[in-house]
N, C-alpha and C. Protein backbone atom coordinates (compact mmCIF):
# COMPACT_ATOMS: atom_id res chain seq x y z
N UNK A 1 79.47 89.00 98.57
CA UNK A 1 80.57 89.90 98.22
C UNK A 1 81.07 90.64 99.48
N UNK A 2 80.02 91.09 100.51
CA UNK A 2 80.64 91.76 101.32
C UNK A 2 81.28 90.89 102.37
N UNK A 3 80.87 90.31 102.37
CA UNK A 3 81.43 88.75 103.75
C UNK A 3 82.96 88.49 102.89
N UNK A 4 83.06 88.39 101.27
CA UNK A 4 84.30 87.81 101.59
C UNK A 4 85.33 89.03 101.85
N UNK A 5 84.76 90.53 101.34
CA UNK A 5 85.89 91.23 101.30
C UNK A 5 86.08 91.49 102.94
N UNK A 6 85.05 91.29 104.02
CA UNK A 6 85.38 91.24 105.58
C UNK A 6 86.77 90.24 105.82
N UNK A 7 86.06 89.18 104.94
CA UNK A 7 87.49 87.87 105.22
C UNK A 7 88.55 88.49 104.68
N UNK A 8 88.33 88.52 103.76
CA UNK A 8 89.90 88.84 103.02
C UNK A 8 90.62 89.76 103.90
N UNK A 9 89.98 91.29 104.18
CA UNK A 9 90.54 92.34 104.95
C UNK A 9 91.07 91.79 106.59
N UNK A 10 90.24 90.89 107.51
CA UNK A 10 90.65 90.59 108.19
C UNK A 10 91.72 90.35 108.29
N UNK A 11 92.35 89.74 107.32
CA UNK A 11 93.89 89.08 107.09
C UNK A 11 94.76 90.13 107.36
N UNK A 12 94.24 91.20 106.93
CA UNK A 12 95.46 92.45 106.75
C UNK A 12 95.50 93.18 107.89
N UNK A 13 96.50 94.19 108.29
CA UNK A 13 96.20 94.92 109.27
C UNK A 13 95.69 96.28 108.97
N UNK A 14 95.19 96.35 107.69
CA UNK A 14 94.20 97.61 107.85
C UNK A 14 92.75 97.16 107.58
N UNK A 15 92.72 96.31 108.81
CA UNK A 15 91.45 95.67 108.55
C UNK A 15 90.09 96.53 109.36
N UNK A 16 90.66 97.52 109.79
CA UNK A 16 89.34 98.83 110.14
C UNK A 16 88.94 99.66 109.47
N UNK A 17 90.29 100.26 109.04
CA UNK A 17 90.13 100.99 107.91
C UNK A 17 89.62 100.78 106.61
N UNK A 18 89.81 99.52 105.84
CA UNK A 18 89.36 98.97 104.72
C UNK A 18 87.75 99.03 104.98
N UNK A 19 87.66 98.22 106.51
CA UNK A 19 86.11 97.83 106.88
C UNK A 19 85.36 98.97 106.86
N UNK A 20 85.72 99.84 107.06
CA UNK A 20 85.29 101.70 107.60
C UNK A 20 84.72 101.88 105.74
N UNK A 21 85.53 102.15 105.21
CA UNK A 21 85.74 102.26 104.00
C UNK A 21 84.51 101.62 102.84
N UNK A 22 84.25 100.39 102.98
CA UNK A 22 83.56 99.28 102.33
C UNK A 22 82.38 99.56 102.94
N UNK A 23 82.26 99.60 104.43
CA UNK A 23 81.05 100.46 105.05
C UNK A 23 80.34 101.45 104.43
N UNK A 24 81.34 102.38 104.30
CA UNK A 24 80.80 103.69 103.73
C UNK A 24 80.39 103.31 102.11
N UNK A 25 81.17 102.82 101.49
CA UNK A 25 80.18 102.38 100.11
C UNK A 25 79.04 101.75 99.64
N UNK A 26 78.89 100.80 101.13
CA UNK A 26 77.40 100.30 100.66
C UNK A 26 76.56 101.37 101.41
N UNK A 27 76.43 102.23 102.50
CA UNK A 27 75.81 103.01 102.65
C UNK A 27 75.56 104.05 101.41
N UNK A 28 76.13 104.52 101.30
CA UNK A 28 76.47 105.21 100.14
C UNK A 28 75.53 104.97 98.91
């Protein structure tokens, strides 16, 4: 799950922010 939402986000250009984001939830 987390690998594809990396892929997917890559595509986009808020692909730090999303990543930042998705970060913080599995820490979380």
């Amino acid at each position: 799950m987390t690998v594809r939402l990396s892929n997917t986000v890559e595509k986009g250009p808020i692909n730090k922010t999303l990543e930042a984001y998705i970060r913080i939830l599995i820490i979380t």
